[in-house]
N, C-alpha and C. Protein backbone atom coordinates (compact mmCIF):
# COMPACT_ATOMS: atom_id res chain seq x y z
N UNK A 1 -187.67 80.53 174.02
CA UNK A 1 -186.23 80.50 174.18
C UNK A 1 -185.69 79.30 173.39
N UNK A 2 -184.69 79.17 172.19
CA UNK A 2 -184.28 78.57 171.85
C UNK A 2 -182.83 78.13 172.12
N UNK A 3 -182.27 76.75 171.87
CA UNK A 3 -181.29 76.25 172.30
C UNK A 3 -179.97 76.66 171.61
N UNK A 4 -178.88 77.08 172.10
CA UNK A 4 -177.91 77.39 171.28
C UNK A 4 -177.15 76.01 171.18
N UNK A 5 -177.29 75.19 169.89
CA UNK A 5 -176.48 74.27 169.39
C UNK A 5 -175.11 74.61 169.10
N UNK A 6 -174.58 75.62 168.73
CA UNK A 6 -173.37 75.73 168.18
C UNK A 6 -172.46 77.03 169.03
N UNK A 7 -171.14 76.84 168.76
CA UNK A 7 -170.71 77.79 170.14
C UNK A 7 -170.24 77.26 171.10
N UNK A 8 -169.77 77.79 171.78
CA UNK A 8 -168.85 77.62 173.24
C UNK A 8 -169.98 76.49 174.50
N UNK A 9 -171.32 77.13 174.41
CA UNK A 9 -172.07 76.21 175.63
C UNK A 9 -171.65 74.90 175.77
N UNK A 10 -172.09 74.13 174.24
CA UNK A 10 -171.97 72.65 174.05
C UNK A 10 -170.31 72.32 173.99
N UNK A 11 -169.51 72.69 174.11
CA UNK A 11 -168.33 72.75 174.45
C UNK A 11 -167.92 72.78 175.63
N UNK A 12 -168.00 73.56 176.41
CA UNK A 12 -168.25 73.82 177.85
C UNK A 12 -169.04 72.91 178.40
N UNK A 13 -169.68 72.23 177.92
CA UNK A 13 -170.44 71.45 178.51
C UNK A 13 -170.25 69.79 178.27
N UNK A 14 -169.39 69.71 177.13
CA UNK A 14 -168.44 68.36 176.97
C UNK A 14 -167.59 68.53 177.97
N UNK A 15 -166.99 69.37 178.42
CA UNK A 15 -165.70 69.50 179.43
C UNK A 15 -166.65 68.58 180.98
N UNK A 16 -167.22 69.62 181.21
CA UNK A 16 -168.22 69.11 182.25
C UNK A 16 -168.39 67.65 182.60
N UNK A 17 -168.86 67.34 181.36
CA UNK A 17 -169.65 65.85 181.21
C UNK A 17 -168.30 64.56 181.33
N UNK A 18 -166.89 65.20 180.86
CA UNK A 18 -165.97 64.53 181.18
C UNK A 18 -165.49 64.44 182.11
N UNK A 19 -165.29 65.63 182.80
CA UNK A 19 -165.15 65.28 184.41
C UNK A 19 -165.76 65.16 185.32
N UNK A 20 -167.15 64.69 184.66
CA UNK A 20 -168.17 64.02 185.82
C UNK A 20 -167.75 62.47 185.82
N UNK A 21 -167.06 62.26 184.53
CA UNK A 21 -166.85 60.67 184.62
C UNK A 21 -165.82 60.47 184.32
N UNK A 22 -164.60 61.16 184.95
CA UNK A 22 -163.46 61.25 185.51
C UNK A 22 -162.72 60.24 184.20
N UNK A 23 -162.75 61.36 183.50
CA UNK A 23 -162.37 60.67 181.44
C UNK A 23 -161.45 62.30 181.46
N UNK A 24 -160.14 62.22 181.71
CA UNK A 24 -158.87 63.04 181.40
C UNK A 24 -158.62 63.29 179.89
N UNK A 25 -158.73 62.37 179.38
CA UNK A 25 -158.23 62.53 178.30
C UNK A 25 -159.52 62.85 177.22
N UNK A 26 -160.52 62.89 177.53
CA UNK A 26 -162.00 63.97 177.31
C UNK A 26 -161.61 65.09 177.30
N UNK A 27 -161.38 65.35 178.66
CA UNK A 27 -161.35 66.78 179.63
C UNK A 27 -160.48 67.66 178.52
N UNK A 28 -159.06 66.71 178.78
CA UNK A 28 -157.63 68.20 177.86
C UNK A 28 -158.60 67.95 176.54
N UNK A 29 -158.73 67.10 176.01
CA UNK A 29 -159.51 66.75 173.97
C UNK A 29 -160.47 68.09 173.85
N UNK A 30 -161.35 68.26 174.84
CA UNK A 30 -162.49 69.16 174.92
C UNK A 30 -161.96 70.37 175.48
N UNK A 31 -160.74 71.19 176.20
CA UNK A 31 -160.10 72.07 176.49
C UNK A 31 -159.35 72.51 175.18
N UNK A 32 -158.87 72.05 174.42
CA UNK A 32 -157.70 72.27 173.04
C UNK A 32 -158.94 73.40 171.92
N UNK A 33 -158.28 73.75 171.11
CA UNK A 33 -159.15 74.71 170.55
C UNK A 33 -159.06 76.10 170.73
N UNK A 34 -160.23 76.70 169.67
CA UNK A 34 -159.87 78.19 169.96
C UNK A 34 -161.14 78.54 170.84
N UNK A 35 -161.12 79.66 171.48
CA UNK A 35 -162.03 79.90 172.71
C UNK A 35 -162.15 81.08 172.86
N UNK A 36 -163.10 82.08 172.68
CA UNK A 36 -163.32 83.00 172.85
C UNK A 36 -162.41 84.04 174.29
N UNK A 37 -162.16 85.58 174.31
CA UNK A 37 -160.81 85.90 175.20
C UNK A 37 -161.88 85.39 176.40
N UNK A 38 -163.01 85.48 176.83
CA UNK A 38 -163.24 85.68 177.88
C UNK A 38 -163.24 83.99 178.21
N UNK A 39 -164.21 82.85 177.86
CA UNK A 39 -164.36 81.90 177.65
C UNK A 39 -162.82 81.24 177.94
N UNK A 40 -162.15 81.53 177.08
CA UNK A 40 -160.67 80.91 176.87
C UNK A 40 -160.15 81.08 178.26
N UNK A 41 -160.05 82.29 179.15
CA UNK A 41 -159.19 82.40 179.92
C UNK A 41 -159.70 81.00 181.70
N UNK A 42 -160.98 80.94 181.13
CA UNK A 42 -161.79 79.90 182.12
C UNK A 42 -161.54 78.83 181.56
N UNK A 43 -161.40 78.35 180.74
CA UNK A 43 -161.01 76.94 180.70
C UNK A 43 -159.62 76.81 181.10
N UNK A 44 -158.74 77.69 180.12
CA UNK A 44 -157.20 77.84 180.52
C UNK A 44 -157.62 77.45 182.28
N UNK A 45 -158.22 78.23 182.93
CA UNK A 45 -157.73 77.76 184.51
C UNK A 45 -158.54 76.49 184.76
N UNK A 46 -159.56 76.08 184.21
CA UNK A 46 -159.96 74.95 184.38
C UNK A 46 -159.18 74.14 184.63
N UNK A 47 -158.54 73.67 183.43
CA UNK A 47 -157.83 72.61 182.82
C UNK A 47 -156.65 72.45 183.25
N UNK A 48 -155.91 73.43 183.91
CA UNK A 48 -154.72 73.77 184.67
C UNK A 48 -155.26 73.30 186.15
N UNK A 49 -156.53 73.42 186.90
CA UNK A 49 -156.80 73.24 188.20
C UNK A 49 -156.88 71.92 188.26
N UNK A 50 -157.43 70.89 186.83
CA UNK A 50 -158.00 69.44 186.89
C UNK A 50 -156.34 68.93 186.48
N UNK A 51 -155.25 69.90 185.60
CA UNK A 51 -154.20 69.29 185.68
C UNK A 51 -153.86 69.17 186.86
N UNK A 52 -153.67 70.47 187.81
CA UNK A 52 -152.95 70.57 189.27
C UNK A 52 -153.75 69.03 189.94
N UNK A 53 -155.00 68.80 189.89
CA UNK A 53 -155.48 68.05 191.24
C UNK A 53 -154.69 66.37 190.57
N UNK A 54 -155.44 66.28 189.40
CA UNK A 54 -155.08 65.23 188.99
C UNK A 54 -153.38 64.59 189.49
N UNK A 55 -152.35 65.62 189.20
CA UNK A 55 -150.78 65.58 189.70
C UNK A 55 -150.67 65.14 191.26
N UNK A 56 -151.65 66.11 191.91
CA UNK A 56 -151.44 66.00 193.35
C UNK A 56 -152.32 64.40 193.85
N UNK A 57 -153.31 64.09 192.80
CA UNK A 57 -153.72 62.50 193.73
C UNK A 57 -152.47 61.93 193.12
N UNK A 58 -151.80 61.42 191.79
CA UNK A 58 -151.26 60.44 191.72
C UNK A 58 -149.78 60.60 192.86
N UNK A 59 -149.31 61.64 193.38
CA UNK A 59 -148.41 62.22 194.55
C UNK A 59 -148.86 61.44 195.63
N UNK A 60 -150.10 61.23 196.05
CA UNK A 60 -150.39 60.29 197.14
C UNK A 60 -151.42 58.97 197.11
N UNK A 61 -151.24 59.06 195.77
CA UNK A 61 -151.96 57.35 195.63
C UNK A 61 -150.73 56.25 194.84
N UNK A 62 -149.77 56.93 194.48
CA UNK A 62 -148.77 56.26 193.77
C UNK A 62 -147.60 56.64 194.14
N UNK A 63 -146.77 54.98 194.36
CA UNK A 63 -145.65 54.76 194.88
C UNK A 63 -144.25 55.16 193.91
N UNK A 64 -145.05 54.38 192.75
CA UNK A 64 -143.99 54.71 191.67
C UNK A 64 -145.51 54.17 190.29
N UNK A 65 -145.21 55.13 188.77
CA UNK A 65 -146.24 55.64 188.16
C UNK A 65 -145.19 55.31 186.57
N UNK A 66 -145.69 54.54 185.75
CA UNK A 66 -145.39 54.99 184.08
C UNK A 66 -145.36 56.36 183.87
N UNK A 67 -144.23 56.58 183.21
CA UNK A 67 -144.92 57.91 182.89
C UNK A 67 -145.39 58.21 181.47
N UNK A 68 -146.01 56.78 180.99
CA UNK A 68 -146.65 57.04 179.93
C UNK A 68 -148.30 57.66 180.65
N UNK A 69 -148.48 56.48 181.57
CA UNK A 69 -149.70 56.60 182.56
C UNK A 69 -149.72 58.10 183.48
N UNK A 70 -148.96 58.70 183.44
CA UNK A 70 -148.99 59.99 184.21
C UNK A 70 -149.44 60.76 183.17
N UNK A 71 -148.49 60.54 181.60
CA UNK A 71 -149.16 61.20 180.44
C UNK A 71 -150.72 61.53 180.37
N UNK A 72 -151.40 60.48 180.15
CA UNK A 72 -152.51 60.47 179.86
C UNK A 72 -153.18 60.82 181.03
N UNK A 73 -152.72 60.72 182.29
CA UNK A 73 -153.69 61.35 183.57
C UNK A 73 -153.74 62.77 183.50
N UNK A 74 -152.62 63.85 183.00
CA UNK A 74 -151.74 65.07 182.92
C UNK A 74 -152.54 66.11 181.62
N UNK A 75 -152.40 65.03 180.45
CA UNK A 75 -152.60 65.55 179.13
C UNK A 75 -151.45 65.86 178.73
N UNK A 76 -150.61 65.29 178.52
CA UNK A 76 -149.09 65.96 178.89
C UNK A 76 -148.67 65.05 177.70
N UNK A 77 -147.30 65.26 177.11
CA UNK A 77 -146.25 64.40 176.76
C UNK A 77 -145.41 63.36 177.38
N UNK A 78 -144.93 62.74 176.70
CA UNK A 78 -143.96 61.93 178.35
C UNK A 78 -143.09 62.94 178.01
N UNK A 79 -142.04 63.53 177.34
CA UNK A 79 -140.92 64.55 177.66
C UNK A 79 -141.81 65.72 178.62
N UNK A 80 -143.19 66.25 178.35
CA UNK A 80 -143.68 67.67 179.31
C UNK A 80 -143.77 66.99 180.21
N UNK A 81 -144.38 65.45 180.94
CA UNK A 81 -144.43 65.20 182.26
C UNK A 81 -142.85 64.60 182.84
N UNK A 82 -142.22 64.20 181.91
CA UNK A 82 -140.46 64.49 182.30
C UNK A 82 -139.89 65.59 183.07
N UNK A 83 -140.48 66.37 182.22
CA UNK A 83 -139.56 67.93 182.64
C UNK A 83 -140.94 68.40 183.98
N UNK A 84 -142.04 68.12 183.66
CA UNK A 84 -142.90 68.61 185.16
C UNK A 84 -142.26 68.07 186.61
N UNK A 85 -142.44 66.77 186.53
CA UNK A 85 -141.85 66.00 187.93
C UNK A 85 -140.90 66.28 188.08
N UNK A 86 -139.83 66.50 186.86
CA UNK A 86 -138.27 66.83 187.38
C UNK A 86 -138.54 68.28 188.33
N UNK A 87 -139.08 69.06 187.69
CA UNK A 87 -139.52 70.63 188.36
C UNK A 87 -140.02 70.23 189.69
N UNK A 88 -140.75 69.02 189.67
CA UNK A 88 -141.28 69.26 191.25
C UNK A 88 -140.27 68.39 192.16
N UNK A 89 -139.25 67.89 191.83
CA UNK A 89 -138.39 66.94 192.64
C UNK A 89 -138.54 65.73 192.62
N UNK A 90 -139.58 65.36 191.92
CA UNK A 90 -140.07 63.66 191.86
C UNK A 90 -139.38 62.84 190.99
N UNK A 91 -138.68 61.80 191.33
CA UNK A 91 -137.76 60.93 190.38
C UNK A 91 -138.20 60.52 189.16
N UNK A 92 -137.28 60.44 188.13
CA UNK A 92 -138.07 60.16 186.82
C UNK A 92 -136.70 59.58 186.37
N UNK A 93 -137.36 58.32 185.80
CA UNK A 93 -135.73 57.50 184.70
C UNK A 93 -136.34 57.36 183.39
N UNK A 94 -135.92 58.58 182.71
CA UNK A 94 -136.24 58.37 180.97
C UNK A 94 -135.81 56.88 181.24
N UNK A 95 -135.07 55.95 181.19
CA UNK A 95 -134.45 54.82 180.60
C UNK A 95 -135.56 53.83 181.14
N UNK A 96 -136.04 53.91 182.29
CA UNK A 96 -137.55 52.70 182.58
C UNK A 96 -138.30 52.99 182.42
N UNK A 97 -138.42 54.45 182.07
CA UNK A 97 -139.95 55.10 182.15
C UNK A 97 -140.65 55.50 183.64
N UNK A 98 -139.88 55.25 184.42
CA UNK A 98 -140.92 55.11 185.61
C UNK A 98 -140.73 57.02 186.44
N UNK A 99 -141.28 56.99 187.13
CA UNK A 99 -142.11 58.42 187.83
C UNK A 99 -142.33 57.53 189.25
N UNK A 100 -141.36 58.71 190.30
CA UNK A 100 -141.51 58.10 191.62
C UNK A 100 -141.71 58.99 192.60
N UNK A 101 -142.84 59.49 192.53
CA UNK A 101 -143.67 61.21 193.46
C UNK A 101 -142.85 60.64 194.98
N UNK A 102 -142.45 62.58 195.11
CA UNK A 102 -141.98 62.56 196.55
C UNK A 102 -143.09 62.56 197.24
N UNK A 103 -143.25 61.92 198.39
CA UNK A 103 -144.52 62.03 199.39
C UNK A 103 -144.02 63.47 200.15
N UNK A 104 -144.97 64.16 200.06
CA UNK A 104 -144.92 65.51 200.78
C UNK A 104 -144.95 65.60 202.44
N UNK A 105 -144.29 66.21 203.35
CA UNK A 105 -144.07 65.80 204.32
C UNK A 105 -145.74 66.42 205.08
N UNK A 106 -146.24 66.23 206.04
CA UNK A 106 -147.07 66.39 206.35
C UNK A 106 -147.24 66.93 206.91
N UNK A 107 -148.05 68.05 207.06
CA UNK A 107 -148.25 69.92 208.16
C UNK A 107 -148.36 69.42 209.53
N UNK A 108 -147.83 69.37 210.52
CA UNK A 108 -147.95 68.74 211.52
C UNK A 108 -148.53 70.38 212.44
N UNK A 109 -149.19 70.43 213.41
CA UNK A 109 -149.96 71.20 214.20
C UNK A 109 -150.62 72.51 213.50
N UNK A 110 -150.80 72.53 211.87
CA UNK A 110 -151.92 72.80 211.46
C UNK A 110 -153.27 72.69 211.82
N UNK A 111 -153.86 74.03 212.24
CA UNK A 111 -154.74 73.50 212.43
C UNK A 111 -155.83 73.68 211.80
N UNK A 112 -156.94 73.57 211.32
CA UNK A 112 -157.94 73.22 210.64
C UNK A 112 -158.86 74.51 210.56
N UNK A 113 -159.59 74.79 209.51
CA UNK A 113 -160.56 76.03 209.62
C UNK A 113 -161.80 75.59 210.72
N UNK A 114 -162.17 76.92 211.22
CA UNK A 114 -163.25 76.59 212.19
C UNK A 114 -164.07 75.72 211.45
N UNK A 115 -164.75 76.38 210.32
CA UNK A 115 -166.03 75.79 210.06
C UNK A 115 -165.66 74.06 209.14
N UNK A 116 -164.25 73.39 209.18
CA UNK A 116 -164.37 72.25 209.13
C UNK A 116 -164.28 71.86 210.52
N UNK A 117 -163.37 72.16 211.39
CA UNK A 117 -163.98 71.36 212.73
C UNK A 117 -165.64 71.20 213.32
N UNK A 118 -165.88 72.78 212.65
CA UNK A 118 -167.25 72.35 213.57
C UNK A 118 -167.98 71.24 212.76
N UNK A 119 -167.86 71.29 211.48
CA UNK A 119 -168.28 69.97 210.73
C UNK A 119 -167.87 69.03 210.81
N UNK A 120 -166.76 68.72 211.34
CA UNK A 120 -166.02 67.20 211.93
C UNK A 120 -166.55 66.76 213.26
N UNK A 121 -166.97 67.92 214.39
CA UNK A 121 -167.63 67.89 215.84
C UNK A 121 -169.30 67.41 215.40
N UNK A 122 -169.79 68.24 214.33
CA UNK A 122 -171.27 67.62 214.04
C UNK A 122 -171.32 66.35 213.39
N UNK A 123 -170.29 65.80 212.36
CA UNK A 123 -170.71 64.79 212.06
C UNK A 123 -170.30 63.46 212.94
N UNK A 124 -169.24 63.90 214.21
CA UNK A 124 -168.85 62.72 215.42
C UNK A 124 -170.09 62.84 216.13
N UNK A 125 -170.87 63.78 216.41
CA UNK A 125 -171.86 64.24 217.52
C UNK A 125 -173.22 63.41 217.08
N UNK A 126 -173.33 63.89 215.19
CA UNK A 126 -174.62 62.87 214.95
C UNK A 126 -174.29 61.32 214.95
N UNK A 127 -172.76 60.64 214.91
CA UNK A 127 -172.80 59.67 214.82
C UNK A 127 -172.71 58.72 215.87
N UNK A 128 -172.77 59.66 217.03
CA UNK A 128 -172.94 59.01 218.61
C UNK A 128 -174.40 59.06 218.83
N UNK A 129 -175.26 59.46 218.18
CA UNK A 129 -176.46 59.60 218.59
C UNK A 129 -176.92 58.58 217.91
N UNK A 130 -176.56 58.18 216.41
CA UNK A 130 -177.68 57.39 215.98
C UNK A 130 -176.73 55.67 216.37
């Protein structure tokens, strides 16, 4: 069995290697390109899911954000992450630059899938034991 050097794998597999070491601006660099239909349509959601999560930590790890620094977390432009946050309600002043995520209000008597409680009950249960 020989190694396929050239092609989509080693591509697919730069993507990987960038978001094992949480390098964004890897991730979109190694997403851009042409991509086979089937290939293409999996990264397309890739890169859209690592955009979505990426959006949603700086939403609750940041008070107020550059939005040059949102750029490069996003892969974005500062005008595309302008016009994103404006879409989601989050304050944005072209004139300081700054990005100020609404904190999302919080699901109150949600309740949890079984099989994370029972994993929240086993890991309180092993930690009374040891």
């Amino acid at each position: 069995m020989s190694l396929k050097l050239e092609g989509e794998l080693p591509r697919v597999w730069t993507i990987g290697k960038a978001m094992w070491v949480k390098d964004s601006s890897a991730v979109y660099a190694a997403t851009k390109g042409e991509w086979s239909q089937e290939v293409g349509a999996i990264v397309s959601r890739v890169s859209s899911n690592y955009q979505d999560s990426a959006l949603a930590l700086v939403g609750r790890a940041y008070s107020t954000i550059r939005v040059g620094d949102l750029a490069t977390y996003l892969g974005q432009s500062e005008a595309e992450c302008g016009a994103r946050v404006t879409s989601l309600g989050w304050g944005w002043s072209p004139e300081t630059g700054v990005v100020t995520p609404r904190v999302e209000a919080a699901r109150r008597g949600e309740v949890p899938p079984t099989e994370e409680q029972l994993n929240r009950l086993t890991d309180f249960i092993s930690f009374l034991e040891n």
